[in-house]
N, C-alpha and C. Protein backbone atom coordinates (compact mmCIF):
# COMPACT_ATOMS: atom_id res chain seq x y z
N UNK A 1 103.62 83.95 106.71
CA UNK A 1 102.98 83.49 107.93
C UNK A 1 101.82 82.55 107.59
N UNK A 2 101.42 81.63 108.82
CA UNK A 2 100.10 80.88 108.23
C UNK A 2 99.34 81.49 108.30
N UNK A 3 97.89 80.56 108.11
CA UNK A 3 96.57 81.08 108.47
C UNK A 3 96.14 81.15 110.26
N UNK A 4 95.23 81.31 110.25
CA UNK A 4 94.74 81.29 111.67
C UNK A 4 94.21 80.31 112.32
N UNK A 5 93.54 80.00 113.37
CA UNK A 5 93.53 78.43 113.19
C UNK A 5 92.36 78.07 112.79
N UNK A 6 91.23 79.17 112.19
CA UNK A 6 90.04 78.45 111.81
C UNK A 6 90.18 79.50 110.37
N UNK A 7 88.97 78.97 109.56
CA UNK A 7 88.48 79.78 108.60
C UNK A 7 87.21 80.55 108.93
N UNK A 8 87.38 81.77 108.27
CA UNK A 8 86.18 82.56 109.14
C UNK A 8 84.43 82.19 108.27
N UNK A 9 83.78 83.22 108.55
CA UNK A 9 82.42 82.57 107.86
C UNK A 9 82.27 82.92 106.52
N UNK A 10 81.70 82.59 105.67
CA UNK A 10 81.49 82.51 103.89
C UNK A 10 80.41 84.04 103.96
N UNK A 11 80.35 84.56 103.02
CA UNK A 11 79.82 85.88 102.81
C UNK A 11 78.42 85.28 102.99
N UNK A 12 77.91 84.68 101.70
CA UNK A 12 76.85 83.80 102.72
C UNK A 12 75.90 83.98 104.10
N UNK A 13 76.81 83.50 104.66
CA UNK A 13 76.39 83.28 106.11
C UNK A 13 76.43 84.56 107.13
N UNK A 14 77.31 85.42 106.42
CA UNK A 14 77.63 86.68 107.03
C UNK A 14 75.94 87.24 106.74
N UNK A 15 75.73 87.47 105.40
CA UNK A 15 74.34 88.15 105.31
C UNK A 15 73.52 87.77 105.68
N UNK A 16 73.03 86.38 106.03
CA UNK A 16 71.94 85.57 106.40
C UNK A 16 72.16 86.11 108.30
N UNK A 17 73.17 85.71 108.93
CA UNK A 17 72.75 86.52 109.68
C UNK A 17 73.27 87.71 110.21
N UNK A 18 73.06 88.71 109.33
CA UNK A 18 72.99 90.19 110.18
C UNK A 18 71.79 90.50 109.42
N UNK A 19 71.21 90.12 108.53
CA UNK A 19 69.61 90.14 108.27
C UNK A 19 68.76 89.39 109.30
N UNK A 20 68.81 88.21 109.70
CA UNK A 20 68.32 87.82 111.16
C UNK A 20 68.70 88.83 112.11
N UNK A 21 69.67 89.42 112.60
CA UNK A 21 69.80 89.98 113.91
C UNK A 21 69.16 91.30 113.89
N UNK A 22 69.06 91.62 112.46
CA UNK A 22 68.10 92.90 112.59
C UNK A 22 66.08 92.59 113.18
N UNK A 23 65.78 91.78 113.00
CA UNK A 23 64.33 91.31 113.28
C UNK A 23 64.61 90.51 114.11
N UNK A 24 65.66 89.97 114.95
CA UNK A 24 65.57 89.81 116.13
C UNK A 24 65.58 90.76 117.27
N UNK A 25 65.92 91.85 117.21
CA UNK A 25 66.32 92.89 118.32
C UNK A 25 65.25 93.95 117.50
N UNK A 26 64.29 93.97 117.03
CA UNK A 26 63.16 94.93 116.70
C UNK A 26 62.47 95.01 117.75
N UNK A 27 62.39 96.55 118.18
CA UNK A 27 61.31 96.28 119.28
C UNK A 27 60.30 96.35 118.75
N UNK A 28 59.21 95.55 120.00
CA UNK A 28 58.12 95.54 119.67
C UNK A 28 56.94 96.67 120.01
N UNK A 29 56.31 97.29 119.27
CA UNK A 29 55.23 98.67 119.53
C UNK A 29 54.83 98.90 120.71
N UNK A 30 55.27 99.80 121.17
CA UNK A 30 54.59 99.74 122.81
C UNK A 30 53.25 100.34 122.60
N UNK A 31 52.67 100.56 121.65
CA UNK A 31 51.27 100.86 121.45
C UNK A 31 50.46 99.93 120.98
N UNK A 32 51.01 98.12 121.30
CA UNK A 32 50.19 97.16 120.62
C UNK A 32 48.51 96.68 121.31
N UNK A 33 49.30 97.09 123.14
CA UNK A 33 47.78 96.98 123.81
C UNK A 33 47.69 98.43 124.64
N UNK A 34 47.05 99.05 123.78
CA UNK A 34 46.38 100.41 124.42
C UNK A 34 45.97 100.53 125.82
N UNK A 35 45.55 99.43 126.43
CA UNK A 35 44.93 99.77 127.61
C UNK A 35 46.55 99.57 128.57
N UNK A 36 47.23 99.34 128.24
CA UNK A 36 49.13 99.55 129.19
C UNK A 36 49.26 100.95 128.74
N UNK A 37 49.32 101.65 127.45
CA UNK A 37 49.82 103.07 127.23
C UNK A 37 51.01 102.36 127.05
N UNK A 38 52.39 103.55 127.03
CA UNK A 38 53.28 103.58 126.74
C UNK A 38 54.11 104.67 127.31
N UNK A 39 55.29 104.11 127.10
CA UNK A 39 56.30 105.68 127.54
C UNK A 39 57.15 105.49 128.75
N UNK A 40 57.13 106.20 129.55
CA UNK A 40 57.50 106.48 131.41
C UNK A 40 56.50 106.23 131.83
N UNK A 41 54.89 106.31 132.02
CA UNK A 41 54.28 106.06 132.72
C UNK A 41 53.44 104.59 132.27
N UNK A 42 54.44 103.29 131.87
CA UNK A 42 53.40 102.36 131.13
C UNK A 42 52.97 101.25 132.79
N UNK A 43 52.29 100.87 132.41
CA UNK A 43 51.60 100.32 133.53
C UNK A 43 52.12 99.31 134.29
N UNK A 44 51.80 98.96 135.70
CA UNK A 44 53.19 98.54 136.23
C UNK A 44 52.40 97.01 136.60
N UNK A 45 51.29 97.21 136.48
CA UNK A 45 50.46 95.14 136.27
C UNK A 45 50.73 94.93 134.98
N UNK A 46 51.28 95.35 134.12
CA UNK A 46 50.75 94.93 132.55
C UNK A 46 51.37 92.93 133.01
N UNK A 47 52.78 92.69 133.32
CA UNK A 47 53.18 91.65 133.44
C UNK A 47 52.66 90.55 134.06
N UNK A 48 51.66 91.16 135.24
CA UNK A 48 50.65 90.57 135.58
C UNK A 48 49.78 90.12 135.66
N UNK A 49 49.01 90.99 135.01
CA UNK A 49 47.73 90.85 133.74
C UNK A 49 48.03 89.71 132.85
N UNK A 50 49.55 90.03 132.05
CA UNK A 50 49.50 89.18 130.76
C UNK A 50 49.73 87.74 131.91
N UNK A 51 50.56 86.79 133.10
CA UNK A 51 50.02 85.89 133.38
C UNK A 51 48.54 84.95 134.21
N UNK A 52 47.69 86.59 134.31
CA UNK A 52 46.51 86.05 134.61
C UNK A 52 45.58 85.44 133.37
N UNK A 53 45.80 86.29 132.63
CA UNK A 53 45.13 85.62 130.96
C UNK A 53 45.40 84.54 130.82
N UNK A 54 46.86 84.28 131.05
CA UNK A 54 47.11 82.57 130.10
C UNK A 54 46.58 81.57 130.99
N UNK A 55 46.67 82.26 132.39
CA UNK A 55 45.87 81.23 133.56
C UNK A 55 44.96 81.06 133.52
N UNK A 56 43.76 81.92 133.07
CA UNK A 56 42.30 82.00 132.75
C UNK A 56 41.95 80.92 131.40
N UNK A 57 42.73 81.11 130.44
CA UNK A 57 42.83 80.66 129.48
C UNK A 57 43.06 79.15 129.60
N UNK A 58 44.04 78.50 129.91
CA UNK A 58 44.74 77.50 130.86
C UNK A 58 43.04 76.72 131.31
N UNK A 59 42.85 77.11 132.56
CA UNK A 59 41.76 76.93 133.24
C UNK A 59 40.16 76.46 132.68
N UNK A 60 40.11 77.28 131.77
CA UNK A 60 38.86 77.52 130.50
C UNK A 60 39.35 76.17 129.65
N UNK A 61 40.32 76.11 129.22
CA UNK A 61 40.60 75.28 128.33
C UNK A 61 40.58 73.37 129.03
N UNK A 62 40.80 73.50 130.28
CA UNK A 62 40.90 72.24 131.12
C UNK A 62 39.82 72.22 131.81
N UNK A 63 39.12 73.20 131.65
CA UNK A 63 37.27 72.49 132.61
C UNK A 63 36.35 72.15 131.94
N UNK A 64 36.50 72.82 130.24
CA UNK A 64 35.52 72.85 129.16
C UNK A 64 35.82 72.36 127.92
N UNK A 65 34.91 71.65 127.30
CA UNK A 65 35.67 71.49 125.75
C UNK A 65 35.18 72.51 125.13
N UNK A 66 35.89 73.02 124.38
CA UNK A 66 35.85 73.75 123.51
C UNK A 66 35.92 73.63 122.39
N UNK A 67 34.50 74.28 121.40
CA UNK A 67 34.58 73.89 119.96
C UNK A 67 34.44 75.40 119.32
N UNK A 68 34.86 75.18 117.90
CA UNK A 68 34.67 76.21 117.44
C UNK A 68 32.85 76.42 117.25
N UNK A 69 32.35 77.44 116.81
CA UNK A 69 30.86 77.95 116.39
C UNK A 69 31.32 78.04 115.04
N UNK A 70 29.86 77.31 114.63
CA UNK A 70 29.43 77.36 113.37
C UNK A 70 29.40 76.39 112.61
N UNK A 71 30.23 75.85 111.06
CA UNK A 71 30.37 74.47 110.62
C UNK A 71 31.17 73.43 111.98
N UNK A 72 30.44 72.26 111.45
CA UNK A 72 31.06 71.53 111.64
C UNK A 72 32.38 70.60 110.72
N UNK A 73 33.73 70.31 111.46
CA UNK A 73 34.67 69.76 110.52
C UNK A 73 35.82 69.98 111.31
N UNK A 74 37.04 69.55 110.79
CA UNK A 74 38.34 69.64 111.33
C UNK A 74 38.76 70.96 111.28
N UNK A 75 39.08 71.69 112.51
CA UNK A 75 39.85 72.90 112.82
C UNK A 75 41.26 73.20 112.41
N UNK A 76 41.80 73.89 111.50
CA UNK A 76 42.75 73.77 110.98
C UNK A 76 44.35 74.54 111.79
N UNK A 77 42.90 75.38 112.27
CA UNK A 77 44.64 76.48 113.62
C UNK A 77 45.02 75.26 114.43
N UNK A 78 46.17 75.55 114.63
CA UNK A 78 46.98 74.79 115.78
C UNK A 78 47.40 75.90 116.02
N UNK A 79 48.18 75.70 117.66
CA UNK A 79 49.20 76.16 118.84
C UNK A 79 49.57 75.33 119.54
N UNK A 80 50.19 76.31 120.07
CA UNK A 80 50.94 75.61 121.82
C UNK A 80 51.14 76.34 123.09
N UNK A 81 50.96 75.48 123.90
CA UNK A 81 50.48 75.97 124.74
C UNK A 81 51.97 76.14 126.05
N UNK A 82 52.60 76.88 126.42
CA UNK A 82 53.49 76.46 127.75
C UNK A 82 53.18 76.97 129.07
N UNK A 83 52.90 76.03 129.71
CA UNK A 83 52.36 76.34 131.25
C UNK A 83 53.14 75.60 132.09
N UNK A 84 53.14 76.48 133.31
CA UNK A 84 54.36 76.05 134.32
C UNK A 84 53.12 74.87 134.99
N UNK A 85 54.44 73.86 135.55
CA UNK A 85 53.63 72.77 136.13
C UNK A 85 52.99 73.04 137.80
N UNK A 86 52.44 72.87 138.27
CA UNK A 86 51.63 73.16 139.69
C UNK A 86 52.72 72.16 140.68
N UNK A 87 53.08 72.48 141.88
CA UNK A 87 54.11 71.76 142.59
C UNK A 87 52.95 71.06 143.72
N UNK A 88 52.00 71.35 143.50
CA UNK A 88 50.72 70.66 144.06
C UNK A 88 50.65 69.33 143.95
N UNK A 89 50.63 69.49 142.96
CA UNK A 89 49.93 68.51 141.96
C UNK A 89 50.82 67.30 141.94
């Protein structure tokens, strides 16, 4: 009989990812911010909370410049930032 109509994946690639899919599907500590708790009774703003921060944050960051304290010189952290756009605006 022939083959099939593709060739399957190289051992390789097999290990590379089921070593990725394990630290992709890790959960994450539900004891990372103490003030939510954890369990059955975890807090039911936490989701809410976490988008008032980035809004505060957001906000702080677009009314003020912001420098670091202390030396002066080039700041070496970077990020990024994703914020939904205002339909206002």
């Amino acid at each position: 009989m022939g083959q099939g109509l593709g060739r399957g994946p190289t051992q390789e690639v097999v290990e590379r990812d089921v070593a990725t899919e394990k630290r992709r599907f890790m959960a994450r500590d539900s004891f990372s911010y103490p003030m939510f708790q954890a369990g059955p009774r975890i807090c039911l703003g936490k989701e809410m909370s976490f988008l008032q921060m980035k809004r505060v944050v957001a906000e702080v960051l677009k009314r003020f410049k912001v420098v670091p304290a202390g030396e002066e010189g080039e700041w070496e952290g970077a990020g990024v930032a994703c914020l939904p756009n205002r339909k206002n605006e």
